[in-house]
PDB file of N, CA and C in Angstrom:
ATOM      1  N   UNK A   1     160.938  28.248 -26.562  1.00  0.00           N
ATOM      2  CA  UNK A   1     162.128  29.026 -26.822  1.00  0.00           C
ATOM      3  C   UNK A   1     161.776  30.383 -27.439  1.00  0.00           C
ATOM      4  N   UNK A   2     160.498  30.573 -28.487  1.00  0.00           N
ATOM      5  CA  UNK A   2     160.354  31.261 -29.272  1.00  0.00           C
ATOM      6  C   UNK A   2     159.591  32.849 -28.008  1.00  0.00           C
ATOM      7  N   UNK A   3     158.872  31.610 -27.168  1.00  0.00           N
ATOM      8  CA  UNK A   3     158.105  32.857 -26.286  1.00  0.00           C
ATOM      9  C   UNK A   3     159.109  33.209 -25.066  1.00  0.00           C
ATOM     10  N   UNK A   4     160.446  32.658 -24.962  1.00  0.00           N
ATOM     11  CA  UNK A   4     161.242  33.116 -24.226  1.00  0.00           C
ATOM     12  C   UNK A   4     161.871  34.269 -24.509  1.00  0.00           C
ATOM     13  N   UNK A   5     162.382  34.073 -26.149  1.00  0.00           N
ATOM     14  CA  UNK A   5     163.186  35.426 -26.654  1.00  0.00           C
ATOM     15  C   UNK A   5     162.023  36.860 -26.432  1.00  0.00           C
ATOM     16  N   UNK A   6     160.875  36.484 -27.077  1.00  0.00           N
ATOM     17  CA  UNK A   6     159.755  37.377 -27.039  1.00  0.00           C
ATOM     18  C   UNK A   6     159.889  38.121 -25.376  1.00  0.00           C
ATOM     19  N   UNK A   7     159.688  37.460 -24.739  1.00  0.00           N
ATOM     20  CA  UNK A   7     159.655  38.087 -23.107  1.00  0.00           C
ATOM     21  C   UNK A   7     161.350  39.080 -22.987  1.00  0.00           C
ATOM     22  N   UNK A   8     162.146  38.279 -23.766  1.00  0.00           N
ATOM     23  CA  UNK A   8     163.455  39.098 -23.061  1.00  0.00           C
ATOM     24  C   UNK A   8     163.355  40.540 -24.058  1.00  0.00           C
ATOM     25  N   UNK A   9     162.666  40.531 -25.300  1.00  0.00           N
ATOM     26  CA  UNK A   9     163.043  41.623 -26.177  1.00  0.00           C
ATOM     27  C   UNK A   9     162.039  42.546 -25.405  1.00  0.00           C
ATOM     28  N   UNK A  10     161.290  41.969 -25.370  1.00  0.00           N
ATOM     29  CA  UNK A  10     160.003  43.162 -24.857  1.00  0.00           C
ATOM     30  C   UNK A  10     160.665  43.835 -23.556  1.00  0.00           C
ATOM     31  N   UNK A  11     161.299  42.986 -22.515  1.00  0.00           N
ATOM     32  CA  UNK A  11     161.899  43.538 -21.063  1.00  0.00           C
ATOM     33  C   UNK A  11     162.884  44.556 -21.383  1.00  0.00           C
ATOM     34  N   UNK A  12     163.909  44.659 -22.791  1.00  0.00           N
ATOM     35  CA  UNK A  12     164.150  45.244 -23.085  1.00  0.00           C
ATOM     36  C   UNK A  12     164.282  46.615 -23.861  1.00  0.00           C
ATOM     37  N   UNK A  13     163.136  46.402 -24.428  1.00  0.00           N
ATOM     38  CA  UNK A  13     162.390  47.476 -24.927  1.00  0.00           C
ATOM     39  C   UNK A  13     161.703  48.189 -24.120  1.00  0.00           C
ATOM     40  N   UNK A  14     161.220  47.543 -22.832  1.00  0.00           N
ATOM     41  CA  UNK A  14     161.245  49.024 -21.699  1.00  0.00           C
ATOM     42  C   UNK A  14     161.847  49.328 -20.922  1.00  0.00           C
ATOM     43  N   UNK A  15     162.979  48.630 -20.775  1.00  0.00           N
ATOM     44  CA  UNK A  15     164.416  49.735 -20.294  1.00  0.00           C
ATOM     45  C   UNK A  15     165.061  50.740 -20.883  1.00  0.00           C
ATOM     46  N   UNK A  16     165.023  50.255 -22.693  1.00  0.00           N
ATOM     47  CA  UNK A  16     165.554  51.406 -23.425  1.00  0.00           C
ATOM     48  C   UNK A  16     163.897  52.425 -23.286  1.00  0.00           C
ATOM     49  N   UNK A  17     162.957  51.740 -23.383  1.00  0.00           N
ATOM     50  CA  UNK A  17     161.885  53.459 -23.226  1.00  0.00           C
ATOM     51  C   UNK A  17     162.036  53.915 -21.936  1.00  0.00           C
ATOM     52  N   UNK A  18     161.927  53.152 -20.893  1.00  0.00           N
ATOM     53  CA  UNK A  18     162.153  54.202 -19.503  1.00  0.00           C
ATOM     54  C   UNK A  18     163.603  55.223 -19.416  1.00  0.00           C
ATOM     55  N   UNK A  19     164.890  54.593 -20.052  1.00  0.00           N
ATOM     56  CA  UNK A  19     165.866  55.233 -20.240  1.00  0.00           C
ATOM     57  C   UNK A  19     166.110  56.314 -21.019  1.00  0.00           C
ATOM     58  N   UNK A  20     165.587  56.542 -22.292  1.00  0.00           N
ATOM     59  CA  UNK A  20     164.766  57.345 -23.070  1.00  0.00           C
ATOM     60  C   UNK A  20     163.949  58.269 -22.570  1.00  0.00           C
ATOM     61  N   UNK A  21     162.868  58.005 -22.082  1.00  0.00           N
ATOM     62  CA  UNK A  21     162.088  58.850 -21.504  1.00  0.00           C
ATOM     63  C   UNK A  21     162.820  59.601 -20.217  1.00  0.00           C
ATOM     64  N   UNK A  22     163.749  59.223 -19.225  1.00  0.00           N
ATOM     65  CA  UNK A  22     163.884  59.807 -18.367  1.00  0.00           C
ATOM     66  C   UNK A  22     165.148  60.899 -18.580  1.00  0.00           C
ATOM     67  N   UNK A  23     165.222  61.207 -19.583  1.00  0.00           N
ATOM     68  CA  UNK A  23     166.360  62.630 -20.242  1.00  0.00           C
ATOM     69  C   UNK A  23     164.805  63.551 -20.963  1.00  0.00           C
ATOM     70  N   UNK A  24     163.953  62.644 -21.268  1.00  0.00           N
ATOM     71  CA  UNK A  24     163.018  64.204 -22.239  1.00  0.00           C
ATOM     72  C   UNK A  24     162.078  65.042 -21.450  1.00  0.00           C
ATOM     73  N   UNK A  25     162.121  66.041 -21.507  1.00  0.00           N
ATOM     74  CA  UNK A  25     161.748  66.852 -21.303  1.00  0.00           C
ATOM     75  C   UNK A  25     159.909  67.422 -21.902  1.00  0.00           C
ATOM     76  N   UNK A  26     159.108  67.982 -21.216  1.00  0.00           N
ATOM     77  CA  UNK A  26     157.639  67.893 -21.949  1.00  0.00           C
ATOM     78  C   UNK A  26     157.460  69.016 -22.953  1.00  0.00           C
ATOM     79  N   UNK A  27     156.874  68.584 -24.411  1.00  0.00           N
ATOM     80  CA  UNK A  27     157.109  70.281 -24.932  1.00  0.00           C
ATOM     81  C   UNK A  27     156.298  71.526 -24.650  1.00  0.00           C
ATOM     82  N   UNK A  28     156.583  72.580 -24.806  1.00  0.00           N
ATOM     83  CA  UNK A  28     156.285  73.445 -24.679  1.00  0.00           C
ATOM     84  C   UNK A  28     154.918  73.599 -25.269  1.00  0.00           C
ATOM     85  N   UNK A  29     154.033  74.061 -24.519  1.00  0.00           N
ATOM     86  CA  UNK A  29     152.903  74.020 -24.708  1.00  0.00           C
ATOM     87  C   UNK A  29     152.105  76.055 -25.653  1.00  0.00           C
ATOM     88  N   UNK A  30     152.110  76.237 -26.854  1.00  0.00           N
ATOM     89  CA  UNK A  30     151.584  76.601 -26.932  1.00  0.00           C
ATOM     90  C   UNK A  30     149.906  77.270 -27.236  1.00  0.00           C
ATOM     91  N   UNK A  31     149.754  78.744 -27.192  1.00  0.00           N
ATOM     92  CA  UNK A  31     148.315  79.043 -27.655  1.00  0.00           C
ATOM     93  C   UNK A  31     148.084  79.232 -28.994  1.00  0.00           C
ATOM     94  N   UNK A  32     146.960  79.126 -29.606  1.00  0.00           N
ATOM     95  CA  UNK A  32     146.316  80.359 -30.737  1.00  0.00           C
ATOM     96  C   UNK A  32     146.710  81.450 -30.300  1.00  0.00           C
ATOM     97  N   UNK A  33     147.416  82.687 -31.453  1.00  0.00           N
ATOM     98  CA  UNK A  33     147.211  83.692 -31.486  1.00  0.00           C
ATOM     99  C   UNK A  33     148.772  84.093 -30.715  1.00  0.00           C
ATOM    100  N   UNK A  34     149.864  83.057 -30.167  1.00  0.00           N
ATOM    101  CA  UNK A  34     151.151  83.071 -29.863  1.00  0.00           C
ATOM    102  C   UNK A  34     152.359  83.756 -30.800  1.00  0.00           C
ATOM    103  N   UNK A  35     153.213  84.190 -30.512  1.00  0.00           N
ATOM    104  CA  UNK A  35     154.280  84.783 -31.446  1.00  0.00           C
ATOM    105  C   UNK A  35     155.366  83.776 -30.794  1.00  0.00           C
ATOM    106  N   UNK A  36     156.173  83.038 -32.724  1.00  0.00           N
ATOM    107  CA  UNK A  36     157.127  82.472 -32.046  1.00  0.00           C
ATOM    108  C   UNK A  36     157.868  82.302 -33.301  1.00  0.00           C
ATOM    109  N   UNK A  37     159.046  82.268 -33.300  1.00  0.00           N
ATOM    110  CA  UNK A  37     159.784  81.860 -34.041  1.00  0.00           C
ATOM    111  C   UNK A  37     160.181  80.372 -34.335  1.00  0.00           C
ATOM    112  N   UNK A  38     160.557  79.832 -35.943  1.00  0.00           N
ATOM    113  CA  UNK A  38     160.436  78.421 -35.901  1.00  0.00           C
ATOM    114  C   UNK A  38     161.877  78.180 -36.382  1.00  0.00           C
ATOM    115  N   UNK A  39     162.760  77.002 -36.518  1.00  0.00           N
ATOM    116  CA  UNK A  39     163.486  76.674 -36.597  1.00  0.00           C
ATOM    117  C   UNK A  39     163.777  76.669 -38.545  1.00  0.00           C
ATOM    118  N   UNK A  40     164.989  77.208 -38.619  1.00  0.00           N
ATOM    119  CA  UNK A  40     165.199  76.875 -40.485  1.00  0.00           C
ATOM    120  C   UNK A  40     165.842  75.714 -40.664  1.00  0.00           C
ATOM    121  N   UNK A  41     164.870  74.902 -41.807  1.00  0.00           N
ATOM    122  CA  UNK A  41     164.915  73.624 -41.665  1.00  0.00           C
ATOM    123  C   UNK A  41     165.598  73.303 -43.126  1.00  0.00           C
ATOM    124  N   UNK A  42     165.650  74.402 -43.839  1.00  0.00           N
ATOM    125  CA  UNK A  42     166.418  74.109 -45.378  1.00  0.00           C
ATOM    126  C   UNK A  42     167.689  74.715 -45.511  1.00  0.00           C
ATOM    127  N   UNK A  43     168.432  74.542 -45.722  1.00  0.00           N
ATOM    128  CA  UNK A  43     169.902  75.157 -45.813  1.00  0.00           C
ATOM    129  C   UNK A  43     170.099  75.240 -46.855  1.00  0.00           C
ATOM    130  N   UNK A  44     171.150  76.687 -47.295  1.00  0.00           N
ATOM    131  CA  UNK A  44     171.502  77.082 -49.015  1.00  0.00           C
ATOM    132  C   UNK A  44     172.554  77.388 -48.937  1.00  0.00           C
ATOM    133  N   UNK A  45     173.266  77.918 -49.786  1.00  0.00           N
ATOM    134  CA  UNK A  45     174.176  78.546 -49.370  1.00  0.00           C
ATOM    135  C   UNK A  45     174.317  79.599 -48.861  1.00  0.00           C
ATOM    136  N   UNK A  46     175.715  79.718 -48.059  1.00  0.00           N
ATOM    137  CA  UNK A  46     176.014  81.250 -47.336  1.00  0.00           C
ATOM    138  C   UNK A  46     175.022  80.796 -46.354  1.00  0.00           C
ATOM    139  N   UNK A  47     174.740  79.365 -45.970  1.00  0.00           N
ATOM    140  CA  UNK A  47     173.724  79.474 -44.335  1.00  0.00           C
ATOM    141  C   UNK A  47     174.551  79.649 -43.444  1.00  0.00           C
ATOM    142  N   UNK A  48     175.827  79.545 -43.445  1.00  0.00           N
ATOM    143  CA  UNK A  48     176.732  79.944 -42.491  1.00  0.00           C
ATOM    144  C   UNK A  48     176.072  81.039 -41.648  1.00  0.00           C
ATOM    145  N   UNK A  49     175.952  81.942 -42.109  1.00  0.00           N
ATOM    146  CA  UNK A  49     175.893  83.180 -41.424  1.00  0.00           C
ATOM    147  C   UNK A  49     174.428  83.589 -41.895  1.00  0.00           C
ATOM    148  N   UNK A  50     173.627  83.076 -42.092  1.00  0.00           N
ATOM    149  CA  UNK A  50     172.068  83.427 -41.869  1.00  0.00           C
ATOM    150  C   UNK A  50     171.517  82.741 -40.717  1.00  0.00           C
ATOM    151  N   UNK A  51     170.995  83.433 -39.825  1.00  0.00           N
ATOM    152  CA  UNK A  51     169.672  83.345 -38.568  1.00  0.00           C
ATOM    153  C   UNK A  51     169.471  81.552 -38.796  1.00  0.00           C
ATOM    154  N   UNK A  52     169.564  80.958 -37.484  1.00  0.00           N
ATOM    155  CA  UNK A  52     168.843  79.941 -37.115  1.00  0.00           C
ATOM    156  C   UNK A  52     167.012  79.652 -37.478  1.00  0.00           C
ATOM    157  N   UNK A  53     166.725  80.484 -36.790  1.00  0.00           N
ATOM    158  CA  UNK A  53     165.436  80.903 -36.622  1.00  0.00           C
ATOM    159  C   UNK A  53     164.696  82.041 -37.429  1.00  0.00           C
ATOM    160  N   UNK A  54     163.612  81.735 -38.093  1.00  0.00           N
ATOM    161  CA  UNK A  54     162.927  82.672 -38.901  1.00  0.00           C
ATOM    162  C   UNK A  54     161.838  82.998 -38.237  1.00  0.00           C
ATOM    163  N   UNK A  55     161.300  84.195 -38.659  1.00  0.00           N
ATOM    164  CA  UNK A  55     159.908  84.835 -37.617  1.00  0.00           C
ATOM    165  C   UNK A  55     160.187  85.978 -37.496  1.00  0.00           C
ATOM    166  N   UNK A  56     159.091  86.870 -37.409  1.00  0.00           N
ATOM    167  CA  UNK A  56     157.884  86.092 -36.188  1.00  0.00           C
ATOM    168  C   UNK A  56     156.790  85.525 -36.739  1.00  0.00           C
ATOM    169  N   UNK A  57     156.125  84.516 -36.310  1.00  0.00           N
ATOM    170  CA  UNK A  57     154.826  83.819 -36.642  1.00  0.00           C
ATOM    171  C   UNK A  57     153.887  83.637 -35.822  1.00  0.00           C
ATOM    172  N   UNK A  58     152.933  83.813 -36.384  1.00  0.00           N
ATOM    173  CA  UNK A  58     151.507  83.594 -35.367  1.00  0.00           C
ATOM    174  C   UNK A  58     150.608  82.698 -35.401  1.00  0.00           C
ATOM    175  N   UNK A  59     150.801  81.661 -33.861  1.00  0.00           N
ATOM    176  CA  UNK A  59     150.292  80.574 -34.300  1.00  0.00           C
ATOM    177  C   UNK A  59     148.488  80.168 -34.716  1.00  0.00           C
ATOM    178  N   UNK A  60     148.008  79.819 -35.299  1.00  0.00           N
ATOM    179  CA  UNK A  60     147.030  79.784 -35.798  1.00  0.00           C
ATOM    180  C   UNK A  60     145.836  78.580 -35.878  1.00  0.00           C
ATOM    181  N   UNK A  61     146.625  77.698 -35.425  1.00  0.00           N
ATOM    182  CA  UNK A  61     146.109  75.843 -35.201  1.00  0.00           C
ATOM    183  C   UNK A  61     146.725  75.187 -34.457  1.00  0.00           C
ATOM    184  N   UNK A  62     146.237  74.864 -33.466  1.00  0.00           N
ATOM    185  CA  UNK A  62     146.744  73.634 -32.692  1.00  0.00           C
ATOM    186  C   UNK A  62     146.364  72.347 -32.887  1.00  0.00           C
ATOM    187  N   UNK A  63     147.651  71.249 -33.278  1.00  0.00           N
ATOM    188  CA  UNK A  63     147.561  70.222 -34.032  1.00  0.00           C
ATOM    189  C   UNK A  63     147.740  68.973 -32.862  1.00  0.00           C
ATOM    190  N   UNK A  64     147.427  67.898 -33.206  1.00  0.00           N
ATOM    191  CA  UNK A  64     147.922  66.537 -32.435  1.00  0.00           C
ATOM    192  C   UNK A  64     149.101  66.296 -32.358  1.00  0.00           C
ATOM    193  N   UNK A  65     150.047  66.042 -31.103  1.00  0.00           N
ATOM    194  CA  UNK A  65     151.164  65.216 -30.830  1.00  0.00           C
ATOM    195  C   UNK A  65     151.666  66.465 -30.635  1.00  0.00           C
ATOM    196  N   UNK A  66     152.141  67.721 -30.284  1.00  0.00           N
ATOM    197  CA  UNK A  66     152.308  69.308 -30.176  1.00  0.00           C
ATOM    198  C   UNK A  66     152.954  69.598 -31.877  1.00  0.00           C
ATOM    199  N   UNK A  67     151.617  69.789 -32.558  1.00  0.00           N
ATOM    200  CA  UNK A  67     152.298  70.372 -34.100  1.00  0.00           C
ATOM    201  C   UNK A  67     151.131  71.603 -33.728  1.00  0.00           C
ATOM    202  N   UNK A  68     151.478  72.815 -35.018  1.00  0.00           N
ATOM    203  CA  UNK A  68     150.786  73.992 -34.713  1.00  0.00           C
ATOM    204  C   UNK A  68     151.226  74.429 -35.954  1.00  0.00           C
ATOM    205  N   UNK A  69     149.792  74.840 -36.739  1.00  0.00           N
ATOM    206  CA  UNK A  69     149.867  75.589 -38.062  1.00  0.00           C
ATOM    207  C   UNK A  69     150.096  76.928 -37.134  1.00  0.00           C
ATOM    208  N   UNK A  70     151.297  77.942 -38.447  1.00  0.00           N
ATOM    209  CA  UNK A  70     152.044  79.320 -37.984  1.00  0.00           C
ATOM    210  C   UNK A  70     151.716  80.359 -39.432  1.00  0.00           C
ATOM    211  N   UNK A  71     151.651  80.897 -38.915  1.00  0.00           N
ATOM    212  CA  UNK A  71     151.724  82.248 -40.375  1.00  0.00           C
ATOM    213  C   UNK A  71     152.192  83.600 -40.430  1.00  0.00           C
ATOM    214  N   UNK A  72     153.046  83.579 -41.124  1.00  0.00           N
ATOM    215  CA  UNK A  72     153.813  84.829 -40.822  1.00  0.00           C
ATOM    216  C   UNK A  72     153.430  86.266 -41.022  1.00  0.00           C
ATOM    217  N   UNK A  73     153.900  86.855 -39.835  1.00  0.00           N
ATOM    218  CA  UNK A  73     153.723  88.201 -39.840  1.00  0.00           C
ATOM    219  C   UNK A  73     154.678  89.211 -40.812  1.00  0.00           C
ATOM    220  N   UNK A  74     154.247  90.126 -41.256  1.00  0.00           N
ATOM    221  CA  UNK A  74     155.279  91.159 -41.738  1.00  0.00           C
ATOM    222  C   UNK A  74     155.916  90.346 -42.696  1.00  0.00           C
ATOM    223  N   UNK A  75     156.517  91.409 -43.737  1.00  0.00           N
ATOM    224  CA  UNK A  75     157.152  91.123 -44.588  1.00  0.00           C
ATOM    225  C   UNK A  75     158.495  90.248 -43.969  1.00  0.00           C
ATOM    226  N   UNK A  76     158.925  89.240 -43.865  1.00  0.00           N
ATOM    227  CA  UNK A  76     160.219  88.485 -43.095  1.00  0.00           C
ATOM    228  C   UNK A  76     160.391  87.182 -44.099  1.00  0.00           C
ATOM    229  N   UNK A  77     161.931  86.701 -44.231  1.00  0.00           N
ATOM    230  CA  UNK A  77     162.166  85.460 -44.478  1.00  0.00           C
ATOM    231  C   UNK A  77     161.485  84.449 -44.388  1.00  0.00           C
ATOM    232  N   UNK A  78     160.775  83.872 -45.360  1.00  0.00           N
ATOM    233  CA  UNK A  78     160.607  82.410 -44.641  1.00  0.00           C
ATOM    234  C   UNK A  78     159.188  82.148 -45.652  1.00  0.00           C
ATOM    235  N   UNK A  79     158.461  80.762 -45.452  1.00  0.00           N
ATOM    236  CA  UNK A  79     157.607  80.851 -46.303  1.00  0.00           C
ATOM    237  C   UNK A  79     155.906  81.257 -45.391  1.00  0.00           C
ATOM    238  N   UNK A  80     154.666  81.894 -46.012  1.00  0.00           N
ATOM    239  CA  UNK A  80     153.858  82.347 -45.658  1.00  0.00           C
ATOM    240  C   UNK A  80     153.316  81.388 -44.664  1.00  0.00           C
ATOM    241  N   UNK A  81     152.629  80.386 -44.397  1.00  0.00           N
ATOM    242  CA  UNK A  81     152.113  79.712 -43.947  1.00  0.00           C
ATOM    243  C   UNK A  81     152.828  77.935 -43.373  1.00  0.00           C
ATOM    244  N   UNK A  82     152.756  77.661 -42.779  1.00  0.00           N
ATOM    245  CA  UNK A  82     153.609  76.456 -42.793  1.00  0.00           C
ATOM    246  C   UNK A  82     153.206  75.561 -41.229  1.00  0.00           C
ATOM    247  N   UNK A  83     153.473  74.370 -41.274  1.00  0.00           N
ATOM    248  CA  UNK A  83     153.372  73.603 -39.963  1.00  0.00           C
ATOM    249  C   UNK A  83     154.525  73.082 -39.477  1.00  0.00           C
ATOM    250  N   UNK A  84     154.438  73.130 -38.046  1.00  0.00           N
ATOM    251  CA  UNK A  84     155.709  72.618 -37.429  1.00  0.00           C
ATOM    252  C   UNK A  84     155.591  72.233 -36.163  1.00  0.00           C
ATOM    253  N   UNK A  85     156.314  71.863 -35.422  1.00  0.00           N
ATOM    254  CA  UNK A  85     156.895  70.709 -34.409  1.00  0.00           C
ATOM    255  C   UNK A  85     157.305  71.711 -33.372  1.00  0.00           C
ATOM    256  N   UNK A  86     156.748  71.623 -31.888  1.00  0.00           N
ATOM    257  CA  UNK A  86     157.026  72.617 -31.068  1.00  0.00           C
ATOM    258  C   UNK A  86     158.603  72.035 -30.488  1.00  0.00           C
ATOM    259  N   UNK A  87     159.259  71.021 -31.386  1.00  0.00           N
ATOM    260  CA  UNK A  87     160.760  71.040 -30.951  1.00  0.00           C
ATOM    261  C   UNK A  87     161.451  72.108 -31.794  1.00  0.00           C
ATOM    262  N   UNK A  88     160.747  73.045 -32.773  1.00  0.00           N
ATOM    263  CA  UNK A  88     161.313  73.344 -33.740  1.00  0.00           C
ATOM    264  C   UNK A  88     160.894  74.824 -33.556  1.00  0.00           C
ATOM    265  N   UNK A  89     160.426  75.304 -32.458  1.00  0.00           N
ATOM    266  CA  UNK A  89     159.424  76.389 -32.036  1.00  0.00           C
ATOM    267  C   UNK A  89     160.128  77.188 -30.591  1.00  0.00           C
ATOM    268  N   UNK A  90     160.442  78.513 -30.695  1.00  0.00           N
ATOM    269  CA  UNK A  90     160.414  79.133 -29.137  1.00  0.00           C
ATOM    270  C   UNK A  90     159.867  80.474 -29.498  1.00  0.00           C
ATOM    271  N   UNK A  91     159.508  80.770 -28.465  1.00  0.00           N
ATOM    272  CA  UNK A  91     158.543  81.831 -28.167  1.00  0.00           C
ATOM    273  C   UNK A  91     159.872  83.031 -28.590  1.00  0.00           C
ATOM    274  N   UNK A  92     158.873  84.316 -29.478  1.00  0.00           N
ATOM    275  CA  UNK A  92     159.165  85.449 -30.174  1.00  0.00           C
ATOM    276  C   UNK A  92     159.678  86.541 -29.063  1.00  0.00           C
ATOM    277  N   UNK A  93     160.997  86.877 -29.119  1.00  0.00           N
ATOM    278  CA  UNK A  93     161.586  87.716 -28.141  1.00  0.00           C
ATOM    279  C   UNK A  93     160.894  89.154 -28.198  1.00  0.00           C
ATOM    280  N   UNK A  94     161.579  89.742 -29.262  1.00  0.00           N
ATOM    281  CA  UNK A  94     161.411  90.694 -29.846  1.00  0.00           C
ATOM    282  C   UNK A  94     160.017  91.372 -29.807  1.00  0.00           C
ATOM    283  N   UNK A  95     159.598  92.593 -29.612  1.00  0.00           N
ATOM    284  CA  UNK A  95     158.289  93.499 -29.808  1.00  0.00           C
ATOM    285  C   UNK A  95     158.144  93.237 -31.373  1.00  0.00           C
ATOM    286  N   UNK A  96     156.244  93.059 -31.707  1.00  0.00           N
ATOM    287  CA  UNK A  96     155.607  92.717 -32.442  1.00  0.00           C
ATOM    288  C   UNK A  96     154.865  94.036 -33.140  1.00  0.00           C
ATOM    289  N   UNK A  97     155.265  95.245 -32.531  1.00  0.00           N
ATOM    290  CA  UNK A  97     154.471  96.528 -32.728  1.00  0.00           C
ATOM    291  C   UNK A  97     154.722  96.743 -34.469  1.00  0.00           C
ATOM    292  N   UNK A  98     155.763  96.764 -35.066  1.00  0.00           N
ATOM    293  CA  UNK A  98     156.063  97.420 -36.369  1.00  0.00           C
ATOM    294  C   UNK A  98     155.582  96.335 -37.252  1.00  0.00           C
ATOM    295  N   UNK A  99     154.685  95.120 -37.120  1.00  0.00           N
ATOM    296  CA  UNK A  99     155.002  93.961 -38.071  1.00  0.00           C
ATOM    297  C   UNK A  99     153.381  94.550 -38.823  1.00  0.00           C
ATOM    298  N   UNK A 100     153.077  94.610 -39.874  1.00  0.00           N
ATOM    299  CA  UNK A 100     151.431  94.311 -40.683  1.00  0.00           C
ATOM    300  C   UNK A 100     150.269  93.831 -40.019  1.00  0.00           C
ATOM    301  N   UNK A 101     149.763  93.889 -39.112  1.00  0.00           N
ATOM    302  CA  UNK A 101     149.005  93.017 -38.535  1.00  0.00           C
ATOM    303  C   UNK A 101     147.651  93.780 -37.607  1.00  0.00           C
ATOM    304  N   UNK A 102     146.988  94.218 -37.971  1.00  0.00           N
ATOM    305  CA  UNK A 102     145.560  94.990 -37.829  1.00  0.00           C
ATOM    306  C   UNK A 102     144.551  94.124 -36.673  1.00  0.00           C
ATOM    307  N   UNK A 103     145.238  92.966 -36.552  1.00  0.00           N
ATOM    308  CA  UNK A 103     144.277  91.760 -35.815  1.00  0.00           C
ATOM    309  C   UNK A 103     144.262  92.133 -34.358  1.00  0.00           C
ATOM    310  N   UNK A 104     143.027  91.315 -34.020  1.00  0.00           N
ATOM    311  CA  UNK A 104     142.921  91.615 -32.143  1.00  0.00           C
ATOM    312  C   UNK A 104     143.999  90.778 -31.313  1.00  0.00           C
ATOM    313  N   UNK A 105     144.362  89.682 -31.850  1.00  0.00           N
ATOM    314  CA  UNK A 105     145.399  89.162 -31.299  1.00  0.00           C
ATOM    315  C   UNK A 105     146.692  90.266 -31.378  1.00  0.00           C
ATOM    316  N   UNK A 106     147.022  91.288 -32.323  1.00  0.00           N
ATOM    317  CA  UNK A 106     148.601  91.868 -32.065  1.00  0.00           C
ATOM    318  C   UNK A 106     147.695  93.047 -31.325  1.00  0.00           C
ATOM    319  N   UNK A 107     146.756  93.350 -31.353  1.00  0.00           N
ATOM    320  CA  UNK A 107     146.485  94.517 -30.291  1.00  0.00           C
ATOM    321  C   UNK A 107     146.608  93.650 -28.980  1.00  0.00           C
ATOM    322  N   UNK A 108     145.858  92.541 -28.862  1.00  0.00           N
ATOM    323  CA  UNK A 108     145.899  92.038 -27.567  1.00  0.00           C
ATOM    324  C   UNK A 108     147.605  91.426 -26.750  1.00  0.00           C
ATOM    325  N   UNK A 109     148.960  91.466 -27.561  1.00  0.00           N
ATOM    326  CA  UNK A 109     149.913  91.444 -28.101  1.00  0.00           C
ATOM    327  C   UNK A 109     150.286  93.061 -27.091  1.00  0.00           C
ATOM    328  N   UNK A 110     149.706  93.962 -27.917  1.00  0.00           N
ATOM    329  CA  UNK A 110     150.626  95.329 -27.527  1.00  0.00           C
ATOM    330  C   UNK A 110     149.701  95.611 -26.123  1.00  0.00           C
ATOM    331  N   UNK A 111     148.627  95.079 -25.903  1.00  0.00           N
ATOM    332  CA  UNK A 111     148.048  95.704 -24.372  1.00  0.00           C
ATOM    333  C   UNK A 111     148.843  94.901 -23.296  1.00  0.00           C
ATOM    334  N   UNK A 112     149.485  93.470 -23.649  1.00  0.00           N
ATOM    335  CA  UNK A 112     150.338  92.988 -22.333  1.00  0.00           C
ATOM    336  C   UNK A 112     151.517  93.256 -22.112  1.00  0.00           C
ATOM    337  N   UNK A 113     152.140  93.971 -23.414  1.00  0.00           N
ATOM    338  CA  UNK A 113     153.159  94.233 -23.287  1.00  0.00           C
ATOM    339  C   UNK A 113     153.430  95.815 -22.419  1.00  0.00           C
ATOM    340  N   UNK A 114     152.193  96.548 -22.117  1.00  0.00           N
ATOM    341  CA  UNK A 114     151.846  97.930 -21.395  1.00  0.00           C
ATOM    342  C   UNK A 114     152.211  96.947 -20.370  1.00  0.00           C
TER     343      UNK A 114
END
């Protein structure tokens, strides 16, 4: 009886993962040296009307399971260094030219954008 229930939970547990899995989507794969903005994950007050998204950041580590140490450019909101979740991540719209950043990555940054 005991290895019967066992067989039905398990049959069920991969209908809910195939069902599951077949809505997700793969994440976004980024590089070293990427500009992206990350998701604000602390709320204060008056978040009403402050930005979703803080950045720009440059990613700096690529982690297991898609995590990626980021560090921010230019004086901007948010805290200096930080890790995050590429569900929590989209790529930096905005030109990168005016931000602090002397590195070969924002030159290599302003030559693709020519």
């Amino acid at each position: 009886m005991r290895l019967a229930a066992k067989q039905d939970i398990l049959k069920i547990q991969e209908e809910n993962r195939k069902s599951f899995n077949s809505k997700r989507k793969e994440a976004h794969k980024y590089r070293i040296g990427d500009v992206v903005a990350i998701k604000r994950t602390q709320f204060a007050t008056q978040g009403k009307f402050k930005s979703k998204f803080l950045g720009p950041y440059k990613i700096t580590a690529v982690r297991a399971h898609d995590r990626y140490d980021v560090e921010k450019l230019g004086n901007v909101e948010g805290p200096y260094a930080t890790s995050t979740a590429a569900d929590f991540m989209k790529p930096w719209a905005a030109p990168v030219d005016h931000y602090d950043d002397s590195s070969e990555e924002a030159e290599t940054v302003n030559i693709i954008k020519k």
